[in-house]
N, C-alpha and C. Protein backbone atom coordinates (compact mmCIF):
# COMPACT_ATOMS: atom_id res chain seq x y z
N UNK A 1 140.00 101.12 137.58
CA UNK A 1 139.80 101.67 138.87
C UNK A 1 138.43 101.29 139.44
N UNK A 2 137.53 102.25 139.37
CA UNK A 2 136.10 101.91 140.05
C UNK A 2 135.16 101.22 139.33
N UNK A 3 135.43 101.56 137.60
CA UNK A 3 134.20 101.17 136.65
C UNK A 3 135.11 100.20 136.41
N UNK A 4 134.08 98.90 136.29
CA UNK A 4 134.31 97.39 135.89
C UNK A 4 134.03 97.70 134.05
N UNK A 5 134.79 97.03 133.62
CA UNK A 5 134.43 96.80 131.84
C UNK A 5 132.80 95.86 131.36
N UNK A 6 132.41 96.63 130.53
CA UNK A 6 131.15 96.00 130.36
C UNK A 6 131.76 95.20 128.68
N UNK A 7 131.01 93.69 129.09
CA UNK A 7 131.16 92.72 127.92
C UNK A 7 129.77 92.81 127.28
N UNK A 8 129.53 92.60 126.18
CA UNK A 8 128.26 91.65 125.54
C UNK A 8 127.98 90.73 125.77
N UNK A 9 126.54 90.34 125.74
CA UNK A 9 125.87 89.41 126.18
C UNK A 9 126.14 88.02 124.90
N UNK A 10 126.19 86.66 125.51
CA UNK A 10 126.58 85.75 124.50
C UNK A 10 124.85 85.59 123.33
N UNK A 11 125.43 85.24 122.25
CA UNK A 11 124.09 85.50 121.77
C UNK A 11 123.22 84.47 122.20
N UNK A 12 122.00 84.60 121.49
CA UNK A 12 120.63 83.42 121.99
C UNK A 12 121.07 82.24 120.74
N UNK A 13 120.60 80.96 121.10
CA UNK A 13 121.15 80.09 119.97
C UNK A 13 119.46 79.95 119.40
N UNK A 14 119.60 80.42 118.00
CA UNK A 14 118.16 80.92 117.51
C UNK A 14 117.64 81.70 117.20
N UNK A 15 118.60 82.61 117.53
CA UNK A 15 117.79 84.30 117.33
C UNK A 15 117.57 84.48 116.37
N UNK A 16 118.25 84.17 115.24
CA UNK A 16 117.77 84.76 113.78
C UNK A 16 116.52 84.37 113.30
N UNK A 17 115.93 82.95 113.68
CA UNK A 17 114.31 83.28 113.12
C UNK A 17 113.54 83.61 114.31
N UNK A 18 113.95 83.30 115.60
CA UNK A 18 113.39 83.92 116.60
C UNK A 18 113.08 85.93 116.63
N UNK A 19 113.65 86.50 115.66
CA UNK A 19 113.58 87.79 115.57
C UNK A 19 112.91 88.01 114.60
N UNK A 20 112.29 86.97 113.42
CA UNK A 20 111.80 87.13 112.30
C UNK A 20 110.14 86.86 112.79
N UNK A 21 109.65 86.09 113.49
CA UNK A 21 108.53 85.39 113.93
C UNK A 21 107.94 86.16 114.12
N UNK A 22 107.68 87.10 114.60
CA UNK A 22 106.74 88.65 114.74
C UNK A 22 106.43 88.91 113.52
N UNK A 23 106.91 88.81 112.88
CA UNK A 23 107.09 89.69 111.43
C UNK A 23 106.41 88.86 110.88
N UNK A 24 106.51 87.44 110.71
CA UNK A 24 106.18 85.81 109.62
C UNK A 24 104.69 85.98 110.69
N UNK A 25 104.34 86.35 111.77
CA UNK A 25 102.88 85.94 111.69
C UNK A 25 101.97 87.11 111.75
N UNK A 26 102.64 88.34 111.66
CA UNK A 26 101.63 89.37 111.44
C UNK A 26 101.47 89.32 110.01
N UNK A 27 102.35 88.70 109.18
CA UNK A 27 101.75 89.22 107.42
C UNK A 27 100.86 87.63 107.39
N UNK A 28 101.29 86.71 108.20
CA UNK A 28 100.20 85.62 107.87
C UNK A 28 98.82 85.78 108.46
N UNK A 29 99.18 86.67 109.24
CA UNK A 29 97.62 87.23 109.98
C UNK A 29 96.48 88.03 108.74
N UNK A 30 97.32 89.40 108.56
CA UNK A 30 97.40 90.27 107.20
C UNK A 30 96.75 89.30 106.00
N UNK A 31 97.39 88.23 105.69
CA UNK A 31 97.62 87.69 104.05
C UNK A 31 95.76 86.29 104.48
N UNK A 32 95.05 86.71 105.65
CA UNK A 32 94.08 85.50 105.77
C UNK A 32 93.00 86.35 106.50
N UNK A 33 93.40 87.41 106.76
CA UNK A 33 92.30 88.39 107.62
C UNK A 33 91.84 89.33 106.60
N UNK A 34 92.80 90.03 105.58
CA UNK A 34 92.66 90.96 105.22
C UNK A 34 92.59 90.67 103.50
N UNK A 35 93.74 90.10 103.11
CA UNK A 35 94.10 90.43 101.69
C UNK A 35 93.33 88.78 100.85
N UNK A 36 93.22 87.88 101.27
CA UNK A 36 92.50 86.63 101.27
C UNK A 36 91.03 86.94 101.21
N UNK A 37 90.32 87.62 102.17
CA UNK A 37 89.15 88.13 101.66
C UNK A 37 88.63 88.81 101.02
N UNK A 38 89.54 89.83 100.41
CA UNK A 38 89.58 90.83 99.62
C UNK A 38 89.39 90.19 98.10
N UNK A 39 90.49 89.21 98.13
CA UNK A 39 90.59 88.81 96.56
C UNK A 39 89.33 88.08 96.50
N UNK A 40 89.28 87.36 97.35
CA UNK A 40 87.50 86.61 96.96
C UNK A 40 86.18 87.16 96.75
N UNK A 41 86.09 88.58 97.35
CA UNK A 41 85.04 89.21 97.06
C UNK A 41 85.15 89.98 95.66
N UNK A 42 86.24 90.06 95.23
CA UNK A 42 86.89 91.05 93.76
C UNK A 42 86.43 90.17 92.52
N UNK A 43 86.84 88.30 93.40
CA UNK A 43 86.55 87.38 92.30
C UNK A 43 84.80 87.40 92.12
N UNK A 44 84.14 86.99 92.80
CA UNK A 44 82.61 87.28 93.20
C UNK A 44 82.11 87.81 92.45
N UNK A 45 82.80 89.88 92.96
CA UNK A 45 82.27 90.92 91.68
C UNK A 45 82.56 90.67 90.47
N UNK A 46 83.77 90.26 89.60
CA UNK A 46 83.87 89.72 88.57
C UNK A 46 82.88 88.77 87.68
N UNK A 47 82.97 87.90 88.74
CA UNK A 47 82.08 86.81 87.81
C UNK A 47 80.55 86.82 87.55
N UNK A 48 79.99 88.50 88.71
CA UNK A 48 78.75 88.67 89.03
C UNK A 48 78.86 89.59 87.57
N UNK A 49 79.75 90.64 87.48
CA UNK A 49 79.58 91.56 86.12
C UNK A 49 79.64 90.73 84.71
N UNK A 50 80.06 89.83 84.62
CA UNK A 50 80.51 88.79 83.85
C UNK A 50 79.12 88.31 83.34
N UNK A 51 78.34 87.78 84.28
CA UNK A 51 76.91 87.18 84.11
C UNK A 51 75.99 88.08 83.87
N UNK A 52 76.01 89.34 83.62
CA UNK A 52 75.02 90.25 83.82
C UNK A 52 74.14 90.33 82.14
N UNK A 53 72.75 90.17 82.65
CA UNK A 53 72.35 89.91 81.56
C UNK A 53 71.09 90.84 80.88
N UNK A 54 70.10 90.91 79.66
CA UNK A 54 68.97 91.95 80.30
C UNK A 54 68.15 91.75 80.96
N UNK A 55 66.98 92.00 81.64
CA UNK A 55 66.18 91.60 82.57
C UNK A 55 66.38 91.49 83.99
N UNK A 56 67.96 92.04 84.21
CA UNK A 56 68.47 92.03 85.81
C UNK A 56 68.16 92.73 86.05
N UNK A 57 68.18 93.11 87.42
CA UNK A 57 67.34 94.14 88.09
C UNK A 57 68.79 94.57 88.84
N UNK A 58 69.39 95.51 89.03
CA UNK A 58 70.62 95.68 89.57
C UNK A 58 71.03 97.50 90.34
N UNK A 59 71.36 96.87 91.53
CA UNK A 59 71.94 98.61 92.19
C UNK A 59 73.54 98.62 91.78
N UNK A 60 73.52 100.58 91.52
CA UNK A 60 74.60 100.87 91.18
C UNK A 60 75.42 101.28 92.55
N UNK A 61 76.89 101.55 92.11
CA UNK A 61 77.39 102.16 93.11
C UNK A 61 77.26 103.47 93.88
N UNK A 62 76.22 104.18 92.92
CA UNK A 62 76.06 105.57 93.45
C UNK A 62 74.31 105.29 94.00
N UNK A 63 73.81 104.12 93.80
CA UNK A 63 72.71 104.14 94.60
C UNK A 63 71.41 104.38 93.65
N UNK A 64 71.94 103.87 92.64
CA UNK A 64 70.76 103.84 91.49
C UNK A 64 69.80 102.44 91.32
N UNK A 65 68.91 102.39 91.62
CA UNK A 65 68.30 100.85 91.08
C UNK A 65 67.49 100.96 89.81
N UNK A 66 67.67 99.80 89.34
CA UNK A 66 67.04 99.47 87.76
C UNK A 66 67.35 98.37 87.25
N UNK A 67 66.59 97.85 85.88
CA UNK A 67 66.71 97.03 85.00
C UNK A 67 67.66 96.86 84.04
N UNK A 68 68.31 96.20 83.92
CA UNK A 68 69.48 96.02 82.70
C UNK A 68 68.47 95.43 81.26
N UNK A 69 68.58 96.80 80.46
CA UNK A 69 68.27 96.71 79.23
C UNK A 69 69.44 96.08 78.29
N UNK A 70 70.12 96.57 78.11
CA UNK A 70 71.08 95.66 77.12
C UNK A 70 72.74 96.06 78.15
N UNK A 71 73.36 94.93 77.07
CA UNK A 71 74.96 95.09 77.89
C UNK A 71 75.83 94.86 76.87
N UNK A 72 76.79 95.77 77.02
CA UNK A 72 77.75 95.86 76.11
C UNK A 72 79.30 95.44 76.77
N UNK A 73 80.36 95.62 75.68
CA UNK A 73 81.82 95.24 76.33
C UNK A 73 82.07 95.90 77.64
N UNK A 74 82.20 97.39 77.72
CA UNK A 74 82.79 98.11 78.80
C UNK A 74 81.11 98.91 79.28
N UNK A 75 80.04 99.16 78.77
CA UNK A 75 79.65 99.60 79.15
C UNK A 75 77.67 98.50 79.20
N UNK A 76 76.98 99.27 80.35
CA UNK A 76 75.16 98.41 80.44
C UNK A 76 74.43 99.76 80.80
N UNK A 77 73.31 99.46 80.17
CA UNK A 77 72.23 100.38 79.66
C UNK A 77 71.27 99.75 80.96
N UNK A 78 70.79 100.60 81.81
CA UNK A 78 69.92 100.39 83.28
C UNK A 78 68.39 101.55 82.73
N UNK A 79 67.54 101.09 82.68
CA UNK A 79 65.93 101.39 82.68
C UNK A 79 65.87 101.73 84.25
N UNK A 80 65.47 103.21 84.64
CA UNK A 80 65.23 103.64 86.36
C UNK A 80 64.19 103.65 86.41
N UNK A 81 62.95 104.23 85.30
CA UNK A 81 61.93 104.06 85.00
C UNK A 81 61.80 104.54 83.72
N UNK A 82 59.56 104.53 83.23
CA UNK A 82 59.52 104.31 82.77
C UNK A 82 60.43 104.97 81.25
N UNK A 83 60.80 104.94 80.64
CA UNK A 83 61.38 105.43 78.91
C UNK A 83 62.38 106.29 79.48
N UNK A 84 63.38 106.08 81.16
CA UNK A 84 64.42 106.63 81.19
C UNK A 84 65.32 105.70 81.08
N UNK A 85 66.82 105.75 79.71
CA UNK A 85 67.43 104.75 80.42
C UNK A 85 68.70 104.98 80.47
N UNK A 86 69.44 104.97 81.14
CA UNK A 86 71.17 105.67 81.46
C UNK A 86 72.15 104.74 80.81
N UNK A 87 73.03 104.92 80.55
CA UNK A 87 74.08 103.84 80.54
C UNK A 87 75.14 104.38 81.37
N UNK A 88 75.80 103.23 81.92
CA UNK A 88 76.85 103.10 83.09
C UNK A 88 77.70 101.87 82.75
N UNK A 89 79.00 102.31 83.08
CA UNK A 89 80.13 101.07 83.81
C UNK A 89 79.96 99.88 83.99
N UNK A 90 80.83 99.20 83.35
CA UNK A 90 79.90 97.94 84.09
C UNK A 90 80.23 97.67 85.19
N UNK A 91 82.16 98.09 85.93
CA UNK A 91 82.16 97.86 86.95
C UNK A 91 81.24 98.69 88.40
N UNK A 92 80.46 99.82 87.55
CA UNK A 92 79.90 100.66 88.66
C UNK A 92 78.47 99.93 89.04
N UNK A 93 78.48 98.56 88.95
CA UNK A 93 77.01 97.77 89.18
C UNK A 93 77.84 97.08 90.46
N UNK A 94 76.75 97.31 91.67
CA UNK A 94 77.48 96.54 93.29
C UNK A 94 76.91 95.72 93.06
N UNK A 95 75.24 95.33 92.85
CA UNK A 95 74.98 94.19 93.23
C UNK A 95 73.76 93.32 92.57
N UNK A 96 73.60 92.29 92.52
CA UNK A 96 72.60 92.01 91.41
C UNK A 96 71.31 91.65 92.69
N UNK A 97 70.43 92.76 92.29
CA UNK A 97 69.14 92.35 93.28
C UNK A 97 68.29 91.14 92.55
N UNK A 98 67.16 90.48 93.92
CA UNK A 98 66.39 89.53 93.37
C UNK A 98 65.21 89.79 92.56
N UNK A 99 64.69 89.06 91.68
CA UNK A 99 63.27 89.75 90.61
C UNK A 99 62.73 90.12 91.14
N UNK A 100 61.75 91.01 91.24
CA UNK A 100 60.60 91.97 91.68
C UNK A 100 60.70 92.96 92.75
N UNK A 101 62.51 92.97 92.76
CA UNK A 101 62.56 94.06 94.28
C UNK A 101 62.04 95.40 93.36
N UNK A 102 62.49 96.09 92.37
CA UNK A 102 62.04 97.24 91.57
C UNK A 102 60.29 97.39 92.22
N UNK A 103 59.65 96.35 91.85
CA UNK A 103 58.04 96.52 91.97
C UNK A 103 57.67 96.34 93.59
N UNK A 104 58.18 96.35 94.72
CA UNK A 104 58.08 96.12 95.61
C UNK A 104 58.30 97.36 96.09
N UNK A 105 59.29 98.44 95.62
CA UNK A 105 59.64 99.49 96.23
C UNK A 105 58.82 100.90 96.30
C-alpha cells in the first residue's frame, strides 16, 4: 500500500579488511608508541642491575642515595653514610648516578 519494502544495501567490495584497518593501526600505533618503548627501557634497567658493581654510587626507588658496598644474587648492600649500611633489592636500584654526585650533595 503506502510503505515501499526496504532492501539492503549491496555490500562494499572490500569491506572485510576495510573494517579491520582501525583496529591494525591503532595496535600498530600502541605496539611503537607505547609497548616498544617500554621493553627497551626494562632492557636498559636490566643490563644497568646486571653491571652493578661496589663503588657505584646509586639512587633507590624510594629515594635513597648511596654507595654500593657489596652485591649479591637477589640482593646489594648501599653505604647512606658514614658506618650505615642497608641492604636492598636489586631491582629497587632506578639509577646508577655519576662519581662524586654523593660528595657534591
Amino acid at each position: 500500500m503506502f510503505i515501499s519494502n526496504a532492501y539492503a544495501a549491496p555490500a562494499a567490495p572490500g569491506g572485510d579488511l576495510m573494517s579491520f584497518l582501525p583496529i591494525i593501526i591503532i595496535f600498530v600505533l600502541f605496539y611503537f608508541m607505547l609497548i616498544r618503548p617500554q621493553m627497551k627501557q626494562a632492557k636498559q634497567h636490566k643490563a644497568m642491575i646486571e653491571a652493578l658493581k661496589a663503588g657505584d654510587e646509586v639512587a633507590t626507588a624510594g629515594g635513597v642515595i648511596g654507595k654500593v658496598t657489596k652485591v649479591g644474587d637477589n640482593f646489594v648492600s648501599v653505604e647512606i653514610s658514614a658506618n650505615t649500611v642497608i641492604n636492598i633489592q636489586k631491582h629497587a636500584v632506578q639509577t646508577l648516578l655519576p662519581p662524586g654526585t654523593i660528595k657534591s650533595i
